[in-house]
N, C-alpha and C. Protein backbone atom coordinates (compact mmCIF):
# COMPACT_ATOMS: atom_id res chain seq x y z
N UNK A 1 0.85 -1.16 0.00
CA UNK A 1 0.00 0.00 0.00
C UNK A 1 0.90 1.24 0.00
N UNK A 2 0.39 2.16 -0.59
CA UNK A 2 1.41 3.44 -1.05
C UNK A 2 1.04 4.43 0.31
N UNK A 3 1.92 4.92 0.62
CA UNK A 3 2.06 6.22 1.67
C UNK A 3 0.00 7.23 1.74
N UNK A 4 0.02 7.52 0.50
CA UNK A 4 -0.98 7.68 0.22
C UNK A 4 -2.09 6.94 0.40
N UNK A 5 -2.32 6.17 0.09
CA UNK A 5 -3.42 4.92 0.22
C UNK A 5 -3.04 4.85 1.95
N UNK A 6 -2.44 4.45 2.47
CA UNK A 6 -2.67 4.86 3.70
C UNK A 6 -2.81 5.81 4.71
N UNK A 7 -2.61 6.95 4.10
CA UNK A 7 -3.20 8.44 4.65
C UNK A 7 -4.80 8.52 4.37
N UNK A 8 -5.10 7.77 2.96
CA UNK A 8 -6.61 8.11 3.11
C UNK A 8 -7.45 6.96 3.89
N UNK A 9 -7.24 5.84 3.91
CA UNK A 9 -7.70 5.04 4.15
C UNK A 9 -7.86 5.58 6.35
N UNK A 10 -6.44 5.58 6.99
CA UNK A 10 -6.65 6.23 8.14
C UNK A 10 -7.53 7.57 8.27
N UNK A 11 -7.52 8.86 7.26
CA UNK A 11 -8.28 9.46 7.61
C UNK A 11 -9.73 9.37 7.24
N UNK A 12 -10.31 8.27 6.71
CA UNK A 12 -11.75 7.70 6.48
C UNK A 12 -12.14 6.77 7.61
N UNK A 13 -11.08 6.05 8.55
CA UNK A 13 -11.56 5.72 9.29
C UNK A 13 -11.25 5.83 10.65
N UNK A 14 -11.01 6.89 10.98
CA UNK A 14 -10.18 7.75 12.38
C UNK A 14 -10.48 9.34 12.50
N UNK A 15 -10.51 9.30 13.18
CA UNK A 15 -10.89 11.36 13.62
C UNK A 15 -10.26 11.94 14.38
N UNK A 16 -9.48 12.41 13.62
CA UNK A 16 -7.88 13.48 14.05
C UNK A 16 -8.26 14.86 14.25
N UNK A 17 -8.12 15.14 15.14
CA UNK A 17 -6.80 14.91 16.06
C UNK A 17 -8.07 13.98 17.26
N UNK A 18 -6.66 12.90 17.72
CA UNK A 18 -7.66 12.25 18.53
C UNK A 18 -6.26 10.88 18.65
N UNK A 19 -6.55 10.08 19.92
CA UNK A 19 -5.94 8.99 19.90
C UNK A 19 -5.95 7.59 19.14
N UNK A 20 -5.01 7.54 18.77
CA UNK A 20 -4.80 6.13 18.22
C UNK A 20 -4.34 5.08 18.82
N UNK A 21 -4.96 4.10 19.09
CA UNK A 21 -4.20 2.33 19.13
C UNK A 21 -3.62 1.46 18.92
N UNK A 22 -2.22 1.78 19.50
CA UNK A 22 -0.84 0.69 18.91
C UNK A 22 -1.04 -0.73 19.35
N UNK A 23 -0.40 -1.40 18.53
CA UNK A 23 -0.24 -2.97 19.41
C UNK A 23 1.32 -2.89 19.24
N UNK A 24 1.93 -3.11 20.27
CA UNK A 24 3.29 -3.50 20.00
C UNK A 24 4.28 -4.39 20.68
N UNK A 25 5.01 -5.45 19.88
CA UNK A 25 5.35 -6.86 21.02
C UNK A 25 6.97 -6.47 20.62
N UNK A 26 7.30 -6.59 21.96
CA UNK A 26 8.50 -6.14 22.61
C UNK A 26 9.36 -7.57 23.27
N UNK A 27 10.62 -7.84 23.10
CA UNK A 27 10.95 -8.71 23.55
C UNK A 27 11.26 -8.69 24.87
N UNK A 28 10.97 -9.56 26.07
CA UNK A 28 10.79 -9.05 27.29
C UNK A 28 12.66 -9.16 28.11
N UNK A 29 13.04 -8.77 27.67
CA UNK A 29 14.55 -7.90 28.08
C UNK A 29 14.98 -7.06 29.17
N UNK A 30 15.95 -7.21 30.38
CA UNK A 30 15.75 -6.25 30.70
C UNK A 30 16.04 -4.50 29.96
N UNK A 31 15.03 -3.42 30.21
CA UNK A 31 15.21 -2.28 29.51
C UNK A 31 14.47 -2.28 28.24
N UNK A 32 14.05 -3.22 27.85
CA UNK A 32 13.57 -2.89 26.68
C UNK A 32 11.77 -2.45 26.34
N UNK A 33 11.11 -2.86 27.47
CA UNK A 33 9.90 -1.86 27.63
C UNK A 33 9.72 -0.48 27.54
N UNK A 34 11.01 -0.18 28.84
CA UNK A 34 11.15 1.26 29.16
C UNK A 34 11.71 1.99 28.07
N UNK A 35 12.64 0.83 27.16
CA UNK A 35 13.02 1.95 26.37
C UNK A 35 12.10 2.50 25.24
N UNK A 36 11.16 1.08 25.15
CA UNK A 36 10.51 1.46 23.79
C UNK A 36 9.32 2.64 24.29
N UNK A 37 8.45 2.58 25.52
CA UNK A 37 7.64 3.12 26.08
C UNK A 37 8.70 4.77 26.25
N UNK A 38 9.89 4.80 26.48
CA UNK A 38 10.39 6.38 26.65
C UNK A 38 9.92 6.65 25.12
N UNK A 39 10.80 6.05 24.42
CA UNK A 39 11.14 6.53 22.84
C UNK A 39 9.86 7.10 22.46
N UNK A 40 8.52 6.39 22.88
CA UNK A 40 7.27 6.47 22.28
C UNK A 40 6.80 7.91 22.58
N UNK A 41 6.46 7.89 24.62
CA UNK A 41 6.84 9.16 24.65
C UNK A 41 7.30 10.62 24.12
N UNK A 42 8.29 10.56 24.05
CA UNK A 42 9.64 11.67 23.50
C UNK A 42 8.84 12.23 21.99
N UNK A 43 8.71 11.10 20.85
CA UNK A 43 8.24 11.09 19.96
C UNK A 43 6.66 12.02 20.04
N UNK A 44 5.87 11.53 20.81
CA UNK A 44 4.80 12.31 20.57
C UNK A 44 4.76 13.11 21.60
N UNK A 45 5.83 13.60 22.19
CA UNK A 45 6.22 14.83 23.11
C UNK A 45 4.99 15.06 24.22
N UNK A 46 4.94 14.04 24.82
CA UNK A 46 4.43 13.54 26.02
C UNK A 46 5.66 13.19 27.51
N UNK A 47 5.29 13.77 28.57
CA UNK A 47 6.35 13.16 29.65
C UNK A 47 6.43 11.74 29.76
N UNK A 48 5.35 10.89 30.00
CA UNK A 48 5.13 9.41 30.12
C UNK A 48 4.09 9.13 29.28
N UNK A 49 4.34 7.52 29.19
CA UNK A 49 3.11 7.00 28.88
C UNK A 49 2.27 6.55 30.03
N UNK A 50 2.37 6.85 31.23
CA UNK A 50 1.28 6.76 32.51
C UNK A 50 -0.24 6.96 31.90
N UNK A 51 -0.86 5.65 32.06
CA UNK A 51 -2.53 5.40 31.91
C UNK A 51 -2.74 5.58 30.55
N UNK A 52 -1.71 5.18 29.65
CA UNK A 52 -2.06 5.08 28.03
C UNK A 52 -1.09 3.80 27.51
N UNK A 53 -0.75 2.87 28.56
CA UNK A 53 -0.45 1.62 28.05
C UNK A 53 -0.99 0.36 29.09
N UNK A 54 -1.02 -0.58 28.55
CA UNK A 54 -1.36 -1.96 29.03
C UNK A 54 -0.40 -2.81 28.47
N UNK A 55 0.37 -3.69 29.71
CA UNK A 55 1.22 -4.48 28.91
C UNK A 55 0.76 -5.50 29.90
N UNK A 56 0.96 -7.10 28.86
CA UNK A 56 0.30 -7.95 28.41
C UNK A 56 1.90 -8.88 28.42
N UNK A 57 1.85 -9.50 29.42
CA UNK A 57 3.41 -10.58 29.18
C UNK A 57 3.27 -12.07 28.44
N UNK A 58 3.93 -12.77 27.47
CA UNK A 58 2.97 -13.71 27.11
C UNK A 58 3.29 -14.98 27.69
N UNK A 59 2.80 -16.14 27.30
CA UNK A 59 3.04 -17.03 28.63
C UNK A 59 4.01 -17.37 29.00
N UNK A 60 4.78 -17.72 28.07
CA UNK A 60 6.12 -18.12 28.36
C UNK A 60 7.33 -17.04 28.60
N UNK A 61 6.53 -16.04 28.93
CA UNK A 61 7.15 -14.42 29.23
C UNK A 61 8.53 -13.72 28.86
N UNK A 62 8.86 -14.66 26.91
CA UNK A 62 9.79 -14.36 25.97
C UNK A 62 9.18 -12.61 26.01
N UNK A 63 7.79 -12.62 25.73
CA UNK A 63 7.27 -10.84 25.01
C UNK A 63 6.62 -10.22 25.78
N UNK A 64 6.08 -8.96 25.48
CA UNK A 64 6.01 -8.39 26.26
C UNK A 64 4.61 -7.60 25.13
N UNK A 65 3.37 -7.80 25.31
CA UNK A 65 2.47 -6.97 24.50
C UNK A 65 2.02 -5.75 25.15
N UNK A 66 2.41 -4.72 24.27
CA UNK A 66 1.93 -3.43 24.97
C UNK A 66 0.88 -2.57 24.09
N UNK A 67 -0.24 -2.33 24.36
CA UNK A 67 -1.37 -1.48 23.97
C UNK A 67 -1.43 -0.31 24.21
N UNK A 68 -1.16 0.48 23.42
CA UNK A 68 -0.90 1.61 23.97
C UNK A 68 -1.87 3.06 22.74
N UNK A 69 -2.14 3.89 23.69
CA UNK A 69 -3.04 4.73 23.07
C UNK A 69 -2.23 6.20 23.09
N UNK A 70 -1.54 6.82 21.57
CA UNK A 70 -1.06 8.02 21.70
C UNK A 70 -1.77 9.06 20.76
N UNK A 71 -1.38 10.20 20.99
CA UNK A 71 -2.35 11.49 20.79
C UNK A 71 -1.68 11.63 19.60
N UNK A 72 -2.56 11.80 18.12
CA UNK A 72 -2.23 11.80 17.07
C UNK A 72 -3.16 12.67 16.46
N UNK A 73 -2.06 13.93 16.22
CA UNK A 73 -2.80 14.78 15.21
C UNK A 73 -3.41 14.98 13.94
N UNK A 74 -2.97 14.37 13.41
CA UNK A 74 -3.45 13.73 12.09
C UNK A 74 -2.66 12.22 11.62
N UNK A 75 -3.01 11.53 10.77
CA UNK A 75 -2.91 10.58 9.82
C UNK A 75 -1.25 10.50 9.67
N UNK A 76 -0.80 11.41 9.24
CA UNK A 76 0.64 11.47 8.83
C UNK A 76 1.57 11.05 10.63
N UNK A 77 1.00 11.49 11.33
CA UNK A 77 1.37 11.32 12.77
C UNK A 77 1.32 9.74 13.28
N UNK A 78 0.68 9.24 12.77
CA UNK A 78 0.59 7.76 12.94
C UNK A 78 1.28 6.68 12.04
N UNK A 79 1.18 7.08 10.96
CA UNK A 79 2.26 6.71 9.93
C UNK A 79 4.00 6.70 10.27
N UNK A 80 4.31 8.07 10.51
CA UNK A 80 5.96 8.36 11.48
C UNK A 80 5.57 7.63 12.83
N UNK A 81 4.65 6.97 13.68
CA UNK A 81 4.80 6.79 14.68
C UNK A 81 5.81 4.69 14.07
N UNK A 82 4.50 4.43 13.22
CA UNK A 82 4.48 3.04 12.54
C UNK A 82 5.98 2.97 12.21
N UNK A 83 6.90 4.22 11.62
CA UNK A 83 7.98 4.27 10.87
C UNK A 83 9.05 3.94 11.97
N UNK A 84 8.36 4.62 13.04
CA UNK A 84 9.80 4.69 14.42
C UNK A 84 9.40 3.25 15.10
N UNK A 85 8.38 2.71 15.15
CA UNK A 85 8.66 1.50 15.95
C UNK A 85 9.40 0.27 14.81
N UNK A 86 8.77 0.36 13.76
CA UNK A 86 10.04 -0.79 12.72
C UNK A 86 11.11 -0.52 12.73
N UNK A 87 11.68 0.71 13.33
CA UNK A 87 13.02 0.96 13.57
C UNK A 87 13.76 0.60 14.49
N UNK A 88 13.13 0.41 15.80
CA UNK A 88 13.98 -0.16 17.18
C UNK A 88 14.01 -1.77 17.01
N UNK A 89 14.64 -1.82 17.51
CA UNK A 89 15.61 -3.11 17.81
C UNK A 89 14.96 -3.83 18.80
N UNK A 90 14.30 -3.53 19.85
CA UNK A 90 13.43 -4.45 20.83
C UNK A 90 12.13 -4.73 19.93
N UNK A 91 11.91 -3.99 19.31
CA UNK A 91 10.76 -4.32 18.78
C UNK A 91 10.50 -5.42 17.79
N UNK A 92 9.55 -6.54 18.43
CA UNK A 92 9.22 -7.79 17.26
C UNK A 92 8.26 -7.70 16.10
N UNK A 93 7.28 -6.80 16.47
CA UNK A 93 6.17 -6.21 15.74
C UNK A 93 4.91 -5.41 16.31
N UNK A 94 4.86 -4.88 15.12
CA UNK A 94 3.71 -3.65 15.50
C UNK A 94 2.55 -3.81 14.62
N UNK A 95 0.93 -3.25 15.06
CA UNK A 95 0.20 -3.41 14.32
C UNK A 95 -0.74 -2.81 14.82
């Protein structure tokens, strides 16, 4: 799907400015929650993510699922968010 095709498709079905819903599985490491949960932070220039994540350990408590809800001004804001988590290194996947 082209950059485009996914700008329209999010803004047909989302209402910006307004929060969006990450899923993101983290390998359960020490540091590597905190780091991905700072980075996330920083990024959408928030102090913490306090009361906008839920993490979810999985059974065999290799991962670490975190749900997390950040303040996204528009479409393009969620897209760079998608761009920075395929970028870290703790990160197994996002969706």
């Amino acid at each position: 799907m082209t950059r485009d095709a996914a700008l329209a498709l999010l803004r047909d079905q989302h209402a910006f400015p307004g929060d969006h819903r990450f899923h993101v599985i983290v390998r359960d490491q020490p540091g590597h929650v905190a780091r991905v949960q700072a980075s996330l932070a920083d990024l959408c220039g928030i102090p913490s993510l306090e009361g906008r994540v839920t993490e979810v350990p999985s059974r065999e408590g290799t991962y670490v699922s975190l749900r997390v809800q950040l303040p996204c001004p528009d479409a393009e804001k969620v897209l760079d968010i998608y761009a920075h988590l395929g970028a870290l290194a703790e990160v197994v996947r996002y969706f």
